[in-house]
Protein backbone atom coordinates (compact mmCIF):
# COMPACT_ATOMS: atom_id res chain seq x y z
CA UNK A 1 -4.44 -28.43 -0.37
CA UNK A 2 -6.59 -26.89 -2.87
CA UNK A 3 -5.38 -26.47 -6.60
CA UNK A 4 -4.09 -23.67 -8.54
CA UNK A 5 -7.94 -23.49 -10.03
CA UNK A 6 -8.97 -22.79 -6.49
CA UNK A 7 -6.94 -18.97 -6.89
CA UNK A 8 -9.41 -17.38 -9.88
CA UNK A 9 -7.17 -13.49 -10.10
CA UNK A 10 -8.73 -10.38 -9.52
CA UNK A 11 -12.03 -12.24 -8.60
CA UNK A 12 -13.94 -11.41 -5.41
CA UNK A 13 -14.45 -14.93 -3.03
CA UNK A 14 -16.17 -14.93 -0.03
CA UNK A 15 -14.48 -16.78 2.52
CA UNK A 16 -16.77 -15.69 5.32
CA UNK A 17 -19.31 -13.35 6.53
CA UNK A 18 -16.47 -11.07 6.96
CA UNK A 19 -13.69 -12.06 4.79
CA UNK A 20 -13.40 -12.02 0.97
CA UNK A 21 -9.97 -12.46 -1.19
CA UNK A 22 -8.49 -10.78 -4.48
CA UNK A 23 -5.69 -12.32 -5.57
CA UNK A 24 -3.36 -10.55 -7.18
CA UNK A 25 -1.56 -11.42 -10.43
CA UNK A 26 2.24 -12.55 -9.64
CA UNK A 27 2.21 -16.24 -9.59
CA UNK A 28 5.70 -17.55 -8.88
CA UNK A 29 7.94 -19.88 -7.78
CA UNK A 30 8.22 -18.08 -4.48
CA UNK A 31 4.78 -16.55 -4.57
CA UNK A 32 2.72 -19.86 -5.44
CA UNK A 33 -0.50 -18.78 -6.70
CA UNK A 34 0.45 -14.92 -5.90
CA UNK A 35 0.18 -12.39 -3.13
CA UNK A 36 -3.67 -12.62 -1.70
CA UNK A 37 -5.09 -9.28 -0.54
CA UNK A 38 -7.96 -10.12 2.10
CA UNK A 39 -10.76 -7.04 2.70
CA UNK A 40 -12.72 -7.32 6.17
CA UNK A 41 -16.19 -6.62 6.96
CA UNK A 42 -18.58 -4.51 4.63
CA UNK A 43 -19.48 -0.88 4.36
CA UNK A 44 -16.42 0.43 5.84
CA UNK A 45 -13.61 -2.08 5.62
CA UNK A 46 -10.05 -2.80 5.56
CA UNK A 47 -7.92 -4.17 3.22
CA UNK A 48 -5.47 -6.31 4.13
CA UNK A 49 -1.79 -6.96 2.45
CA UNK A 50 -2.86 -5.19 -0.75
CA UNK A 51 0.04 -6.90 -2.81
CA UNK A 52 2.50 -5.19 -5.51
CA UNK A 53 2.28 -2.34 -7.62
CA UNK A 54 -0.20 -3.61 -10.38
CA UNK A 55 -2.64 -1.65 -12.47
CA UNK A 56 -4.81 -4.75 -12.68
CA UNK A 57 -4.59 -5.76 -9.06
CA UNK A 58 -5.41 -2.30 -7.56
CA UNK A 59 -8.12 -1.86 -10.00
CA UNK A 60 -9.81 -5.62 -8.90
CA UNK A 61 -9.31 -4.37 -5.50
CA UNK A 62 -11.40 -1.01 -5.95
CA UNK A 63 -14.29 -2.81 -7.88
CA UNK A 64 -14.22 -5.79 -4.56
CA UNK A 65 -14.94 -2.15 -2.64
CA UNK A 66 -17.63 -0.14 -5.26
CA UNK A 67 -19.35 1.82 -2.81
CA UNK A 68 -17.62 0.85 0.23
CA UNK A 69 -15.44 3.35 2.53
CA UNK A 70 -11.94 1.87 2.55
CA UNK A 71 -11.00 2.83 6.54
CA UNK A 72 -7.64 0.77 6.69
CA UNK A 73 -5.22 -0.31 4.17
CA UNK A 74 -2.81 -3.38 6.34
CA UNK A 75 0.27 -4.48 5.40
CA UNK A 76 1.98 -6.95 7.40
CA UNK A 77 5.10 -6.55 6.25
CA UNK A 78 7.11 -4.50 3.49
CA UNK A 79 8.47 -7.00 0.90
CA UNK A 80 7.16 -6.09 -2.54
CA UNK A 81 4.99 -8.31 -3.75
CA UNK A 82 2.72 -7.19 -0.19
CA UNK A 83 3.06 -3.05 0.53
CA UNK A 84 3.61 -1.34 -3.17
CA UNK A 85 0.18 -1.18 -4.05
CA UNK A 86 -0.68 0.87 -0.85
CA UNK A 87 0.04 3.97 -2.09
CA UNK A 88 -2.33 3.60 -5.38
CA UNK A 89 -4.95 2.68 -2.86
CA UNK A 90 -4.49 5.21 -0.52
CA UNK A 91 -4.81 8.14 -3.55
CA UNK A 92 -8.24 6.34 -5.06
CA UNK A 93 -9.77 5.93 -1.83
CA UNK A 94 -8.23 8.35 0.70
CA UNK A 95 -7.92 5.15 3.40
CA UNK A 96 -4.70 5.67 6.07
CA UNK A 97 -2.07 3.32 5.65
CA UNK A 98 -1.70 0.93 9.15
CA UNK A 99 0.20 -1.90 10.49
CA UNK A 100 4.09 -2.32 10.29
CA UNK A 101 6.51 -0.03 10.60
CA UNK A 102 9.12 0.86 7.22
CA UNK A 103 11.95 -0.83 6.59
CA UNK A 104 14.68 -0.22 3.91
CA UNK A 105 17.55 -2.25 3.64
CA UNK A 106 19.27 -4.10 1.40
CA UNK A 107 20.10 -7.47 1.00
CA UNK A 108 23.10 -9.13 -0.77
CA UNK A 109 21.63 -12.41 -0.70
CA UNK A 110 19.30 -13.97 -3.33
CA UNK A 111 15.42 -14.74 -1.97
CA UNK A 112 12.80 -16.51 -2.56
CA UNK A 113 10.57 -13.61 -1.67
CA UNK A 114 10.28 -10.05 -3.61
CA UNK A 115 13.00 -7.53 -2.29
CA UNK A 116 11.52 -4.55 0.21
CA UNK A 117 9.70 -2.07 -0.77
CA UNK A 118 11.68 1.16 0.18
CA UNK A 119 8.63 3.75 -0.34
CA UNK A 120 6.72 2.05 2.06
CA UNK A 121 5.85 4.76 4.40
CA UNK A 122 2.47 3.82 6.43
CA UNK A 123 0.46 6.82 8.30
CA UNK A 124 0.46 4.62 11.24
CA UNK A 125 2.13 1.97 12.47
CA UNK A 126 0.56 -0.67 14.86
CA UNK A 127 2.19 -1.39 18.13
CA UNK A 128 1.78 -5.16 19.28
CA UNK A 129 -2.03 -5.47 20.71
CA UNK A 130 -3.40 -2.87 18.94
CA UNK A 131 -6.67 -2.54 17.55
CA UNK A 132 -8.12 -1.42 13.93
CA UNK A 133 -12.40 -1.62 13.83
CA UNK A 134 -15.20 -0.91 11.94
CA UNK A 135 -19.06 -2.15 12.16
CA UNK A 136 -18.55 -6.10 13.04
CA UNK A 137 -15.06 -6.63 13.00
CA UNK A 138 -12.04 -5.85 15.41
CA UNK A 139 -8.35 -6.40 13.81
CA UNK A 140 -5.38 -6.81 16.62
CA UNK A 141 -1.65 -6.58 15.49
CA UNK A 142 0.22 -9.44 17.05
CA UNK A 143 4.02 -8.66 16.13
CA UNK A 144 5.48 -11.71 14.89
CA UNK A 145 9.03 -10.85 13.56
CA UNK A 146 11.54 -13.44 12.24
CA UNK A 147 10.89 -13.20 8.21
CA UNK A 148 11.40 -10.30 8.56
CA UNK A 149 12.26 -7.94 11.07
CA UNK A 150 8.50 -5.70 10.93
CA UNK A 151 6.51 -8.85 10.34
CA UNK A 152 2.70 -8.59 11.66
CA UNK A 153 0.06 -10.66 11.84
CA UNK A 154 -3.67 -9.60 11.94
CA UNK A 155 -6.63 -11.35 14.26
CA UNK A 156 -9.98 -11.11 13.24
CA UNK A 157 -11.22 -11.96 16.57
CA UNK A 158 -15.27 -12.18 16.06
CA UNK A 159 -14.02 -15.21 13.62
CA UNK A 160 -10.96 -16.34 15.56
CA UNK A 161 -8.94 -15.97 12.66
CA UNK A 162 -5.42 -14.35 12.21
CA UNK A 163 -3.91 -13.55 8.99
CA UNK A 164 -0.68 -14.49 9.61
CA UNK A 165 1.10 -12.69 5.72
CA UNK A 166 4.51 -14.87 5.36
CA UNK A 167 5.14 -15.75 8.67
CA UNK A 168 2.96 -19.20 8.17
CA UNK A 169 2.13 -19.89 4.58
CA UNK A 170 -0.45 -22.69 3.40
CA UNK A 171 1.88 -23.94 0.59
CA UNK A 172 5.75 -23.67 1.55
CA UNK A 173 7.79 -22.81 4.41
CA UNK A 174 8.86 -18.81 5.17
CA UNK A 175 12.30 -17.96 3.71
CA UNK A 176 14.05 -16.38 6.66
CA UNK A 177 17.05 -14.55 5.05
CA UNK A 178 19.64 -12.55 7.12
CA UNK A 179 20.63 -9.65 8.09
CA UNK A 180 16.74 -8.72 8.31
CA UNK A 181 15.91 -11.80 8.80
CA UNK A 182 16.31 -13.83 11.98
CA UNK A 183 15.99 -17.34 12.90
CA UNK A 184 15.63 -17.20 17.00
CA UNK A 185 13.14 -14.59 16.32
CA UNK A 186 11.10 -16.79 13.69
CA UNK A 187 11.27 -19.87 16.08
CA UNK A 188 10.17 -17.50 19.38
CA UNK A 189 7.14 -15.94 16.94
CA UNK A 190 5.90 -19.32 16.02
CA UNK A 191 5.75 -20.37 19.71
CA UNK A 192 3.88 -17.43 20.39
CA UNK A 193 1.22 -18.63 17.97
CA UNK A 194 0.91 -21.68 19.73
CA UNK A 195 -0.56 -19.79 22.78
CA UNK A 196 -2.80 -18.28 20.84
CA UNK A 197 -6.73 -19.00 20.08
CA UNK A 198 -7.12 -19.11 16.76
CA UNK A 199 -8.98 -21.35 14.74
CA UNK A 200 -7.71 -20.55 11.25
CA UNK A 201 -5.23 -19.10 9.63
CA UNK A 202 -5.27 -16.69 6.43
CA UNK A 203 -1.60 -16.78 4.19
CA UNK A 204 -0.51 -14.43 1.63
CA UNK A 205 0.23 -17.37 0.03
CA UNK A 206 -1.59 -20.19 -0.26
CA UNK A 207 -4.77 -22.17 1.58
CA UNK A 208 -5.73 -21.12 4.87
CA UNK A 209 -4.48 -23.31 7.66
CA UNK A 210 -7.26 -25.26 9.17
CA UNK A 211 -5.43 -26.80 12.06
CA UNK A 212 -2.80 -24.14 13.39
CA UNK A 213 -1.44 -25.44 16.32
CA UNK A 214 -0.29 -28.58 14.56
CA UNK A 215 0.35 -26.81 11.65
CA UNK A 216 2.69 -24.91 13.60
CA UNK A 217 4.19 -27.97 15.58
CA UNK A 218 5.28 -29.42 12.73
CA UNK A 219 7.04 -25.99 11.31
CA UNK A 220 8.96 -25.79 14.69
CA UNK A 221 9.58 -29.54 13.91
CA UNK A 222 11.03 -28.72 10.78
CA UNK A 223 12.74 -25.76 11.75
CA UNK A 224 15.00 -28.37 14.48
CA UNK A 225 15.14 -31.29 11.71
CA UNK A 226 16.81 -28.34 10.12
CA UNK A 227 19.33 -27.27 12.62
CA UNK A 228 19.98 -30.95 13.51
CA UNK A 229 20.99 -31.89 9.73
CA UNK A 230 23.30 -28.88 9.41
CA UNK A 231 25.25 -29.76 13.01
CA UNK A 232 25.09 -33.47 11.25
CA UNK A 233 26.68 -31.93 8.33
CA UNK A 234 29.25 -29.96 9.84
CA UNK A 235 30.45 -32.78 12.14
CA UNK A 236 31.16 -35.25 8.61
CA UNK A 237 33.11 -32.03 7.31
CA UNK A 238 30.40 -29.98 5.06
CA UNK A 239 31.50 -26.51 5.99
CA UNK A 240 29.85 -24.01 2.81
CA UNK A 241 26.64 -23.10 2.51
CA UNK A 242 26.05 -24.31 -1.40
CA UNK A 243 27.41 -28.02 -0.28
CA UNK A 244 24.78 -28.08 3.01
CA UNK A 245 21.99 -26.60 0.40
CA UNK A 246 23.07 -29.54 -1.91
CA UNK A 247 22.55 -32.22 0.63
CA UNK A 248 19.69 -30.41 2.50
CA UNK A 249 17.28 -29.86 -0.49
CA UNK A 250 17.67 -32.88 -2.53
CA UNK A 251 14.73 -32.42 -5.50
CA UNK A 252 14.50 -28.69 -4.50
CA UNK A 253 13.77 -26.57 -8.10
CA UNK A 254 16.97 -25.01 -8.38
CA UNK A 255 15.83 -21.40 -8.15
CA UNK A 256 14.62 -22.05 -5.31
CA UNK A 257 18.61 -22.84 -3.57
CA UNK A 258 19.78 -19.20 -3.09
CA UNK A 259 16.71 -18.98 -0.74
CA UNK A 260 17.24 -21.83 0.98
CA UNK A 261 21.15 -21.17 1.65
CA UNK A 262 19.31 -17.79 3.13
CA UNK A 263 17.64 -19.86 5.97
CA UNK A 264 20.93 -22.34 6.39
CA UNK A 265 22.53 -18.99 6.91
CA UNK A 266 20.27 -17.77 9.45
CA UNK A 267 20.41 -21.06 11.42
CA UNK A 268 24.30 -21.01 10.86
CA UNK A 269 24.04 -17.16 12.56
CA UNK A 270 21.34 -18.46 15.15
CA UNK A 271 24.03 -22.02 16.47
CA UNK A 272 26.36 -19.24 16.50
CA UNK A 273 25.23 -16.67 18.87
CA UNK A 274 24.05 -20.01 20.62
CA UNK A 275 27.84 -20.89 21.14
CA UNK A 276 27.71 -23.96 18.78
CA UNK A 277 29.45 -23.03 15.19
CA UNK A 278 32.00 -20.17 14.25
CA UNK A 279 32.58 -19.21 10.92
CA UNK A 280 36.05 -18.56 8.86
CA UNK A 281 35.19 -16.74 6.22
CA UNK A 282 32.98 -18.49 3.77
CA UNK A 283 33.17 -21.67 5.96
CA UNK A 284 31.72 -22.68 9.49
CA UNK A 285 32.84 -25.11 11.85
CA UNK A 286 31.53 -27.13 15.18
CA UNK A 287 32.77 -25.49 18.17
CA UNK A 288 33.80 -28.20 20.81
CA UNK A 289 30.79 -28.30 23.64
């Protein structure tokens, strides 16, 4: 893992031939270094993720692309530390907004993640498979819902990369926080990944992911380890969410425990529709098998 000197904000780094990064300033305890805004190929490009409604991060972004045509502005998904700055894009440089489709919907819950982004309203949205291109460089949306219910990922496929926004992150794992979010459909996305090609994967958050398939083996893993602690849990008599975080996430930063009681929750919802737990109220219980 690199360190936090590795992230220099609002600075243009060349990744690749055909990738450079812009990260934008909202460093958090959810966001790790902050919200990384990728722009593909040169001449006429597209910017990927362009991050949250920030004077300093849109204007970075429009010097990366001084004399460039902006074709595409991506957003993988519409939380709002990724979407906001669209629109501020899209009226300097005249580029169509692409990728998922809008969601607005609240959520009770506390995250770890910024809430959506209810303006959100792209010009386009990408249907799984489809393709965005421009001299070089082909983009294909592979739908990969479970974060959240819109989530896409982007392959670069001359590079065999994917940029894979908070569905796999280089530094943490993805919050997955119902009613938008949806554990069965997290775990079914990340085994789609593992049929996939790619060589490298591009976060929002974090260092790219140099070894996917195993990096993705040992989220599933975790994911289970997960679901097995909480049945463990519920069989010795834990039965709220705030006593499973307790035991779960021993050492955890405390701000961090309304987001992980968001993802107990979704596996609590996802052993339920699989017959295993009910819930009484605030409480859940084993179901005999």
């Amino acid at each position: 893992m690199g360190g936090m000197e590795d992230f220099p904000t609002g600075q243009v780094i060349a990744l690749t031939p055909l990738i450079r990064r812009v990260l934008a300033p909202n460093p958090s305890a959810y966001t790790y270094s902050g919200t990384q805004t990728y722009v593909i190929g040169h001449g006429r490009v597209a910017v990927i993720d362009p991050g949250p409604d920030d004077a300093a991060h849109v204007d970075a972004l429009l010097a990366a692309v001084a004399g460039e045509t902006v074709a595409y502005i991506v957003c993988t998904h519409t939380h709002r530390d990724h979407s906001p700055a669209a629109r501020a894009l899209k009226a300097a440089t005249g580029a169509e907004i692409v990728g998922c489709a809008a969601l607005a919907l609240d959520d009770d819950g506390p995250r770890a993640d910024a809430a959506f982004d209810a303006d959100y309203h792209p010009d386009r949205v990408l249907a799984d498979g489809e393709a965005l291109s421009g001299e070089g460089w082909t983009l294909r949306a592979v739908a990969t819902p479970g974060h959240t219910s819109n989530h896409l990922c982007l392959a670069l496929e001359e590079e065999q990369a994917l940029f894979t926004g908070d569905h796999v992150m280089g530094w943490s794992t993805s919050v997955v926080s119902p009613p938008d979010g949806d554990m069965a459909a997290y775990m079914a996305s990340l085994e789609l990944l593992l049929g996939r090609p790619d060589a490298v994967y591009y976060p929002a958050h974090g260092d790219p992911v140099e070894n996917p398939r195993r990096f993705v083996r040992g989220l599933l893993g975790h994911r289970k380890q997960r679901e097995g602690q909480i049945l463990r849990l519920l069989g010795r008599g834990t039965h709220d969410i705030p006593a499973m975080v307790a035991s779960m996430y021993k050492g955890l930063d405390t701000r961090l425990h309304g987001a992980a009681g968001r993802s107990v929750l979704a596996h609590l919802i996802d052993l339920e529709r699989r017959g295993q737990v009910r819930a009484h109220d605030e409480h859940w219980e084993l179901l005999p098998q």
